[in-house]
Protein backbone atom coordinates (compact mmCIF):
# COMPACT_ATOMS: atom_id res chain seq x y z
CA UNK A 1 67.38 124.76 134.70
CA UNK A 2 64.79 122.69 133.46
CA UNK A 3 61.08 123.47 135.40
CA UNK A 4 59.29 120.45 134.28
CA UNK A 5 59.01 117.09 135.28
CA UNK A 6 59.20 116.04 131.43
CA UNK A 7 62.63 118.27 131.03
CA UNK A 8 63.86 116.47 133.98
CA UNK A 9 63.67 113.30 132.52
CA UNK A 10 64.43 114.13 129.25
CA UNK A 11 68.46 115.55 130.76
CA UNK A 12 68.48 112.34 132.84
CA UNK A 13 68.25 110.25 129.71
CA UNK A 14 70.57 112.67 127.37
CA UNK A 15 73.05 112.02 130.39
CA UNK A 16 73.03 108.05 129.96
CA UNK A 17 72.99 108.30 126.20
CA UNK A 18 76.16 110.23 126.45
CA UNK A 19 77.58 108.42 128.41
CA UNK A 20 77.17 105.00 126.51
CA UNK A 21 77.83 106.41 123.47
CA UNK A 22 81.12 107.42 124.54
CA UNK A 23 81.81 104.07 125.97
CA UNK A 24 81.31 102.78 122.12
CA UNK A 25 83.22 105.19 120.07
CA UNK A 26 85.85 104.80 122.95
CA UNK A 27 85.56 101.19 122.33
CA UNK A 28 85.63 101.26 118.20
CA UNK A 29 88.92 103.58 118.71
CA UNK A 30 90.61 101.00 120.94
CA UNK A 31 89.92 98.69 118.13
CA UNK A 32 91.05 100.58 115.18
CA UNK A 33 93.96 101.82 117.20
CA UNK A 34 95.04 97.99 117.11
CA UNK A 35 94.24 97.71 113.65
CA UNK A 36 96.78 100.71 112.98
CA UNK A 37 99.44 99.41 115.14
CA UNK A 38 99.49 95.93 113.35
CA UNK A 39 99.54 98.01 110.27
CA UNK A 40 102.86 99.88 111.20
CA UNK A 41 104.63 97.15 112.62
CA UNK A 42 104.42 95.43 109.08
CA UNK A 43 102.78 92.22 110.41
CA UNK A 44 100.02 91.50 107.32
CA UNK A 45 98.53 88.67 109.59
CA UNK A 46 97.98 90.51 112.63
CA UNK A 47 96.64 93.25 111.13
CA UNK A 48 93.83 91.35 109.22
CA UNK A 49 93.09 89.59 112.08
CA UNK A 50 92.69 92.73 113.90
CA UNK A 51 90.78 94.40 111.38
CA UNK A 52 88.26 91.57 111.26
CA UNK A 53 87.70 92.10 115.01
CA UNK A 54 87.36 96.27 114.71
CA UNK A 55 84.89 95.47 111.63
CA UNK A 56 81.46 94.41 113.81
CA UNK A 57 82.62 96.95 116.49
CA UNK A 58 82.74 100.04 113.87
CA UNK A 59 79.25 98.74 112.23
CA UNK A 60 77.53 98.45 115.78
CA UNK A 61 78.81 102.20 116.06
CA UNK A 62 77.31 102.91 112.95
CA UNK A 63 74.11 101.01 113.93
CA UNK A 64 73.52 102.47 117.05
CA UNK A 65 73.80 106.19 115.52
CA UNK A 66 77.14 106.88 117.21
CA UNK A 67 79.03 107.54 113.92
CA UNK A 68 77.26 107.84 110.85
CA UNK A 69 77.18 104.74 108.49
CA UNK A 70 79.68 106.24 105.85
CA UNK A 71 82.19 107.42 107.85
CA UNK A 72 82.51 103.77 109.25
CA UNK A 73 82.53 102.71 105.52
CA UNK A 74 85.65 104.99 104.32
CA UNK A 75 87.62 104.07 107.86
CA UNK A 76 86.98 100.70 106.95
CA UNK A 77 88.19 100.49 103.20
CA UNK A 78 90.84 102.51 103.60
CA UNK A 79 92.27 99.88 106.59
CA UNK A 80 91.50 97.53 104.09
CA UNK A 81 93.80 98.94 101.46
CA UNK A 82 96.42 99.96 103.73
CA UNK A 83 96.72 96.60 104.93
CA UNK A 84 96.53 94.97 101.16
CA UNK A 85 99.14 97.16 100.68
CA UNK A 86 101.42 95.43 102.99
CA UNK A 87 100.94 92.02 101.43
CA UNK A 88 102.18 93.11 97.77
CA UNK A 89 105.00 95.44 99.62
C-alpha cells in the first residue's frame, strides 16, 4: 500500500481519471452503437444523422487521451463508407 502522502494522492487521482474516462469511452460506444444500428436497419438518413452526432463525441475521446487519435480516425471512415455504401445500394 502506498506509505506516502504523495502516493496517496497520486491513487486518489488515478481513481477519478478512471473513472471519467470510462464514462467517455462508455459514452462514444453508446454513440457509435447508434450509428451501427441505423446502419443495419438500412435507413441512409438516420444513420448520417447519427454519425454526425458520434463524430465530436469520438474526437473529444481522442482529445482527451482516452483512445488514441487514429483509432478514432479508421472507426470514423470506415462508418463513413459503410454508410455511403447504403446510398448507392
Amino acid at each position: 500500500m502506498a506509505n506516502t502522502a504523495s502516493a496517496r494522492k497520486r491513487i486518489r487521482q488515478i481513481k477519478v481519471r478512471t473513472e471519467r474516462n470510462a464514462a467517455r469511452k462508455s459514452r462514444m460506444r453508446t454513440f457509435v452503437k447508434k450509428v451501427e444500428t441505423a446502419i443495419a436497419s438500412g435507413n441512409h438518413a438516420a444513420a448520417n444523422e447519427a454519425l454526425r452526432e458520434a463524430q465530436p463525441e469520438m474526437q473529444r475521446a481522442a482529445g482527451k487521451g482516452v483512445i488514441h487519435r487514429n483509432t478514432v480516425a479508421r472507426r470514423l471512415s470506415r462508418l463513413t463508407a459503410r454508410i455511403k455504401a447504403l446510398a448507392t445500394a
